[in-house]
PDB file of N, CA and C in Angstrom:
ATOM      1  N   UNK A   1       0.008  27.880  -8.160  1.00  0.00           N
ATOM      2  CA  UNK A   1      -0.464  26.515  -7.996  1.00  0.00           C
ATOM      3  C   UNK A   1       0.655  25.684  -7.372  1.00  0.00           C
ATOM      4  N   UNK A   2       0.296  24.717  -6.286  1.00  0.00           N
ATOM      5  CA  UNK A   2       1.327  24.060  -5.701  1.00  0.00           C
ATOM      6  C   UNK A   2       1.538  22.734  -6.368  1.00  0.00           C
ATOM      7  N   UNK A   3       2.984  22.239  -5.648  1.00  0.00           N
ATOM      8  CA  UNK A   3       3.469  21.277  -6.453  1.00  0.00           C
ATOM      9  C   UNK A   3       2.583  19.960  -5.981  1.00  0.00           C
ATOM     10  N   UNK A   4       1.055  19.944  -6.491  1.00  0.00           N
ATOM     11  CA  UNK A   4       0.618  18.795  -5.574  1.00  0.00           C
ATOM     12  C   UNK A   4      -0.708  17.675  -6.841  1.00  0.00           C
ATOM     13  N   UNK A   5      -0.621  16.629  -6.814  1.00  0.00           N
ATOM     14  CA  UNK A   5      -1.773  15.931  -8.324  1.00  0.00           C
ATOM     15  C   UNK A   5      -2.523  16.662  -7.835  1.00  0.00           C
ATOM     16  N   UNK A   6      -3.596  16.946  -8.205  1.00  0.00           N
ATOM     17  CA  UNK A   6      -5.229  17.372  -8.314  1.00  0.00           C
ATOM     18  C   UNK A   6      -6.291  15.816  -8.214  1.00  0.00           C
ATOM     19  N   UNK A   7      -5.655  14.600  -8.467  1.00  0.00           N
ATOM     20  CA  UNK A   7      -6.404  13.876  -8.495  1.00  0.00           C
ATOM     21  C   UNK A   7      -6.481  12.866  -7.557  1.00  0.00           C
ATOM     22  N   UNK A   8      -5.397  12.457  -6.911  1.00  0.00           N
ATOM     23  CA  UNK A   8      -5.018  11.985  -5.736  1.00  0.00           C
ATOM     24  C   UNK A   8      -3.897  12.538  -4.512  1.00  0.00           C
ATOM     25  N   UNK A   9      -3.610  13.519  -4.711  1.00  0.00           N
ATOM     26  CA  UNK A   9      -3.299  14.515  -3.682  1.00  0.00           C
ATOM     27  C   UNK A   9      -1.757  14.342  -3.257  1.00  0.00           C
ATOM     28  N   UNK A  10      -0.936  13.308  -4.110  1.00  0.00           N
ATOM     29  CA  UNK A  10       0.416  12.839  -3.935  1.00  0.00           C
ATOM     30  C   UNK A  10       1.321  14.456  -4.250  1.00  0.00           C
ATOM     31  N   UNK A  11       1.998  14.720  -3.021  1.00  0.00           N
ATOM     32  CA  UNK A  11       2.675  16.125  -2.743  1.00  0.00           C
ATOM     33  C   UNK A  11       4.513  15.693  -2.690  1.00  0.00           C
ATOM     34  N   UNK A  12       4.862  16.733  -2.141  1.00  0.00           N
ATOM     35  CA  UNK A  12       6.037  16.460  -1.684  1.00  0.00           C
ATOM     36  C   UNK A  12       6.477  15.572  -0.266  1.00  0.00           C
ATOM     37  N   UNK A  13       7.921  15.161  -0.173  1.00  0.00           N
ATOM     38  CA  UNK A  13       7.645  13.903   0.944  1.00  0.00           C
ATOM     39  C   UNK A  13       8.718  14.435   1.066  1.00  0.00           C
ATOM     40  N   UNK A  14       9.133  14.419   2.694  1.00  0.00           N
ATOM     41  CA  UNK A  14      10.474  14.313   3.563  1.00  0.00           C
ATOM     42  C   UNK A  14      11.122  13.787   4.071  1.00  0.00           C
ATOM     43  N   UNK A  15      12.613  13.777   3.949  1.00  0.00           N
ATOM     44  CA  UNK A  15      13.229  12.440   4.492  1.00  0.00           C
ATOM     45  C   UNK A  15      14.781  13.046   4.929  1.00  0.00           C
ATOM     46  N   UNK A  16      15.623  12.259   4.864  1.00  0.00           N
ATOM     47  CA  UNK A  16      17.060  12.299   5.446  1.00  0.00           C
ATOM     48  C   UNK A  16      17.748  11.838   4.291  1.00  0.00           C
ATOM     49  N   UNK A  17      18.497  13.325   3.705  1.00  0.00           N
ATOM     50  CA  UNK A  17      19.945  12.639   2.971  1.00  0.00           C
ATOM     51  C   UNK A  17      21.039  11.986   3.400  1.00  0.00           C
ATOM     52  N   UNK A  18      21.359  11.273   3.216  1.00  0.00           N
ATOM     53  CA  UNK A  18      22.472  10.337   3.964  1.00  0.00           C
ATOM     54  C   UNK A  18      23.217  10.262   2.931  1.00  0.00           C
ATOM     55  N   UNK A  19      25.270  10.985   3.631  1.00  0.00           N
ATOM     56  CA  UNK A  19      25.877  11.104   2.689  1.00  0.00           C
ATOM     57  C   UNK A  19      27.008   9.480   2.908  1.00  0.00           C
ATOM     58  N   UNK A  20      28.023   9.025   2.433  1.00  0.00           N
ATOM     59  CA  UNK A  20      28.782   7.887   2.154  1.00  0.00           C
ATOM     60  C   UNK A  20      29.426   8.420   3.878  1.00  0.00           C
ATOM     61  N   UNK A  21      29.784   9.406   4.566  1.00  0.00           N
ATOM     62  CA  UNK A  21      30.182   9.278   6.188  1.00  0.00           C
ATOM     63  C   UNK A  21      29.181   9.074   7.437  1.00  0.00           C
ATOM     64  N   UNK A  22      27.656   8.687   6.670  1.00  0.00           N
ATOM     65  CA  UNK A  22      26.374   8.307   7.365  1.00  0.00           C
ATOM     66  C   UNK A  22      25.974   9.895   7.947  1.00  0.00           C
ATOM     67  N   UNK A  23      26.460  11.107   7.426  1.00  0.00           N
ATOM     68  CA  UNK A  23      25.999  12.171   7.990  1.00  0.00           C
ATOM     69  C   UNK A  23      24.401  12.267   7.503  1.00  0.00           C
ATOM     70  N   UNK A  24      23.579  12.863   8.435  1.00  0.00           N
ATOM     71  CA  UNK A  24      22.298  13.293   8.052  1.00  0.00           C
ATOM     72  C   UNK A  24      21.842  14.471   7.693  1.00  0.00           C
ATOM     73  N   UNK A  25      20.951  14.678   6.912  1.00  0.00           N
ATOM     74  CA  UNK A  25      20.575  16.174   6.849  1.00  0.00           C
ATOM     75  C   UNK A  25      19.194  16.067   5.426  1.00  0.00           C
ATOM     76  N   UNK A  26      18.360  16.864   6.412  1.00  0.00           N
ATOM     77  CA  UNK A  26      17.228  17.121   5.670  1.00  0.00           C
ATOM     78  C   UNK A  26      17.014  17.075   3.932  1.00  0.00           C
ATOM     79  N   UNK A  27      16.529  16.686   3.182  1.00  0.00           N
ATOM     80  CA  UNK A  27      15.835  16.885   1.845  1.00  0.00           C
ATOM     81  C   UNK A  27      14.538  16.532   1.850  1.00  0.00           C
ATOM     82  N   UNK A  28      13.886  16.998   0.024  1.00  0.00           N
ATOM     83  CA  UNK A  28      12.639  16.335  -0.106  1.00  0.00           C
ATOM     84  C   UNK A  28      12.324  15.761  -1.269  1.00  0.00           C
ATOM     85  N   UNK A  29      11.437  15.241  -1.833  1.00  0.00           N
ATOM     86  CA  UNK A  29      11.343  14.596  -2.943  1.00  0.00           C
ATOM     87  C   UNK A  29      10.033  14.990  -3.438  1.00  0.00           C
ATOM     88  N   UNK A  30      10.360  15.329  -4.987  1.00  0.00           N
ATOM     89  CA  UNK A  30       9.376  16.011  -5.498  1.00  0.00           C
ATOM     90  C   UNK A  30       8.545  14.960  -5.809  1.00  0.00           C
ATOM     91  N   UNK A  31       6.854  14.516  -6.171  1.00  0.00           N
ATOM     92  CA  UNK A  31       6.139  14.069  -6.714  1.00  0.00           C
ATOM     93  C   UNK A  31       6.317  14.117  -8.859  1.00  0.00           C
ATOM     94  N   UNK A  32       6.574  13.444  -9.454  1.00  0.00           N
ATOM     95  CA  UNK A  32       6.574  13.211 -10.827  1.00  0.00           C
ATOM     96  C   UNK A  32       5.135  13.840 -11.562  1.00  0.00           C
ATOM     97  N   UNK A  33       5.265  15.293 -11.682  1.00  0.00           N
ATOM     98  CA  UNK A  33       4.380  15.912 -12.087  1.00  0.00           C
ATOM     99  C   UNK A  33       3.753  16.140 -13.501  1.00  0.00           C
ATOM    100  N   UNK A  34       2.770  16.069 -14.021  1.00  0.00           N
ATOM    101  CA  UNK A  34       2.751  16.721 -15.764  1.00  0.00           C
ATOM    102  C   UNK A  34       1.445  17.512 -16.021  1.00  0.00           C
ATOM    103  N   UNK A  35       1.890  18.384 -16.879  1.00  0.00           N
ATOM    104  CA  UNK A  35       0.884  19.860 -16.799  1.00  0.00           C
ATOM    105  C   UNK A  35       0.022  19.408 -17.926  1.00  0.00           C
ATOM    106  N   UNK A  36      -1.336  18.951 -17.837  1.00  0.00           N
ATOM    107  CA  UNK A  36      -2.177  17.959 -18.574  1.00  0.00           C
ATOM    108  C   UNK A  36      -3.545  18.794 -18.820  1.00  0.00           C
ATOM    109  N   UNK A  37      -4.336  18.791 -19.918  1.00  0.00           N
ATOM    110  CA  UNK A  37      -5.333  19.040 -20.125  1.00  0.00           C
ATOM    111  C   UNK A  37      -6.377  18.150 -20.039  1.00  0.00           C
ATOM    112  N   UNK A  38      -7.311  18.218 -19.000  1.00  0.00           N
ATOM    113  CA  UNK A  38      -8.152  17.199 -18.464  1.00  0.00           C
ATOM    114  C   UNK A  38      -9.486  18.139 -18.583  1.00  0.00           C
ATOM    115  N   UNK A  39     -10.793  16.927 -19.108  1.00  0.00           N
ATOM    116  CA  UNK A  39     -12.117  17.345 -19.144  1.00  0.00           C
ATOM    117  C   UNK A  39     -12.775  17.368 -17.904  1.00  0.00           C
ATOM    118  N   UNK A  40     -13.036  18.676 -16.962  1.00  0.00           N
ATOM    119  CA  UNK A  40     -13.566  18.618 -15.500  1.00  0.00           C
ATOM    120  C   UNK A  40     -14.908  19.268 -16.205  1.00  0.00           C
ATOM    121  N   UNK A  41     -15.558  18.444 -15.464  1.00  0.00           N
ATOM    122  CA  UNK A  41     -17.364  19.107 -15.751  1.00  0.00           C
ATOM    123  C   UNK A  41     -17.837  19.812 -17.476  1.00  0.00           C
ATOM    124  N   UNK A  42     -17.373  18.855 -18.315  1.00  0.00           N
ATOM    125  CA  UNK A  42     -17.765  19.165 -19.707  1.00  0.00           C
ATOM    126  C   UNK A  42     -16.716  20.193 -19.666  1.00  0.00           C
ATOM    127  N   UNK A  43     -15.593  20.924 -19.262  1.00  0.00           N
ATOM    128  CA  UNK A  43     -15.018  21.665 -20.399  1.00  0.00           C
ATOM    129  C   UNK A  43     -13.459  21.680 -19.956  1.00  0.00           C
ATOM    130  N   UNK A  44     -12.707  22.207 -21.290  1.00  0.00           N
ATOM    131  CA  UNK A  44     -11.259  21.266 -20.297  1.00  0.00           C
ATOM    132  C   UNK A  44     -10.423  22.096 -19.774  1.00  0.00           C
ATOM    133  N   UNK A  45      -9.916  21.686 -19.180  1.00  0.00           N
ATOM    134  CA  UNK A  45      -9.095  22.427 -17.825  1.00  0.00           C
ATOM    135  C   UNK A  45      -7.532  22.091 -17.844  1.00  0.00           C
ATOM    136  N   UNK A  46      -6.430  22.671 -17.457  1.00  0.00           N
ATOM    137  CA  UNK A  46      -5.024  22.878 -17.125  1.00  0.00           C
ATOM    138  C   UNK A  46      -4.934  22.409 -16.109  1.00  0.00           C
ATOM    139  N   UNK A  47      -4.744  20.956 -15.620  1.00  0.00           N
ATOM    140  CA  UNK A  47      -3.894  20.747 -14.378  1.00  0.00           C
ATOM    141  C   UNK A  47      -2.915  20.092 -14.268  1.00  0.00           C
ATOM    142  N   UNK A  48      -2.314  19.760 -12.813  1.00  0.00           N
ATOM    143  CA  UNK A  48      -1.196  18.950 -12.490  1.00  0.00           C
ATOM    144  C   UNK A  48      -1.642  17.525 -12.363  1.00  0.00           C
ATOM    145  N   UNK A  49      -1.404  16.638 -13.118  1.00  0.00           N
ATOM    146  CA  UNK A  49      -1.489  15.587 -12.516  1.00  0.00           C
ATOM    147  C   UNK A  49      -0.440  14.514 -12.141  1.00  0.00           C
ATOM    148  N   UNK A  50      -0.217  13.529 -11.055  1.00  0.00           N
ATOM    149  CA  UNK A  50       0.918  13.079 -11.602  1.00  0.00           C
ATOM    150  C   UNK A  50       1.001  12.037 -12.179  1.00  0.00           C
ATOM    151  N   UNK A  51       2.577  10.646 -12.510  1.00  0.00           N
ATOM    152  CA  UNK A  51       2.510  10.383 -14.011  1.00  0.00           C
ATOM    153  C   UNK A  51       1.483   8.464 -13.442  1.00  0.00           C
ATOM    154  N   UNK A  52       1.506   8.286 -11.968  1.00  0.00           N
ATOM    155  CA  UNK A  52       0.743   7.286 -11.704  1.00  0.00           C
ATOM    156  C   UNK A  52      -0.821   7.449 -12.253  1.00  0.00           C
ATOM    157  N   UNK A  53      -1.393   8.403 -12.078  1.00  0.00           N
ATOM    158  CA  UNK A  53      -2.872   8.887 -11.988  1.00  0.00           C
ATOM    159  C   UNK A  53      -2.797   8.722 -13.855  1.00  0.00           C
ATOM    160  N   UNK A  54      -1.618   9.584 -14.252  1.00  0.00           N
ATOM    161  CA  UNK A  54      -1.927   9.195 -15.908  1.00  0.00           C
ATOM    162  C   UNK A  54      -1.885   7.743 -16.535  1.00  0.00           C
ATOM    163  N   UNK A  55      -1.063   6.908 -15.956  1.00  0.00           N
ATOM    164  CA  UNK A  55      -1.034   5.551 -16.145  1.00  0.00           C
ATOM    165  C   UNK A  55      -1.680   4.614 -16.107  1.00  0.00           C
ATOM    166  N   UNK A  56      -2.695   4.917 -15.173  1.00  0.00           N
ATOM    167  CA  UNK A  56      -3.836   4.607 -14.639  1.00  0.00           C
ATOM    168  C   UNK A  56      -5.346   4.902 -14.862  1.00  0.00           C
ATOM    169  N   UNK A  57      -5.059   5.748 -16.058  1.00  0.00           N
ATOM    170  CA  UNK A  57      -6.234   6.322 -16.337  1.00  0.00           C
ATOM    171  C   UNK A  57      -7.534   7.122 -15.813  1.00  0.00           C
ATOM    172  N   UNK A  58      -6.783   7.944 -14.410  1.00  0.00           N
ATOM    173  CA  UNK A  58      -7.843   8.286 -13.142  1.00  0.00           C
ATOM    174  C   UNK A  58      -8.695   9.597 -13.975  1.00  0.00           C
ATOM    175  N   UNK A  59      -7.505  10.003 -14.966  1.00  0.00           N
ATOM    176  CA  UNK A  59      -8.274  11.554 -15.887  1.00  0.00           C
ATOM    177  C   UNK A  59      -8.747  11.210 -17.202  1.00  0.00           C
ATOM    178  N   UNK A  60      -9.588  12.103 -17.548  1.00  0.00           N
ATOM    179  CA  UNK A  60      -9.955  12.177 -18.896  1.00  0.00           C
ATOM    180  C   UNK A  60      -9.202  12.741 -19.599  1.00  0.00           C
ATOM    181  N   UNK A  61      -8.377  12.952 -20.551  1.00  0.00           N
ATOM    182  CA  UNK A  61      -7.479  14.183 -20.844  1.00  0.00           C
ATOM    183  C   UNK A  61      -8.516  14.671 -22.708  1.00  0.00           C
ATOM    184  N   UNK A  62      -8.052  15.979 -22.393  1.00  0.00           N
ATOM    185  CA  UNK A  62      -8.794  16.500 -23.543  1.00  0.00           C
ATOM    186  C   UNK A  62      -8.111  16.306 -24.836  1.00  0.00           C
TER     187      UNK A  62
END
């Protein structure tokens, strides 16, 4: 399973580390993930969601 919510689709994002001599160089930033038991279609299920979607109340959790 990839590192990605199930409920609004927020994944990983890419950008530029920038060190204190302004050098550049690739990184990424993970999405704030949590491994949640949510009710999909009457019965409950194991997914990723992340911690906005939980805050927000987008899942049911079991």
């Amino acid at each position: 399973m990839s590192r990605i919510c199930c409920v609004c689709g927020k994944g990983k994002v890419s950008g530029n580390q920038v060190s204190h001599s302004n050098k550049h160089s690739k990184r990424t930033w993970a999405a704030n993930l949590r491994n949640v038991k949510v009710i999909e279609n009457g019965t409950p299920k194991r997914v990723k969601v992340c911690t906005r979607c939980l805050r927000s109340n987008k899942v049911d959790r079991a």
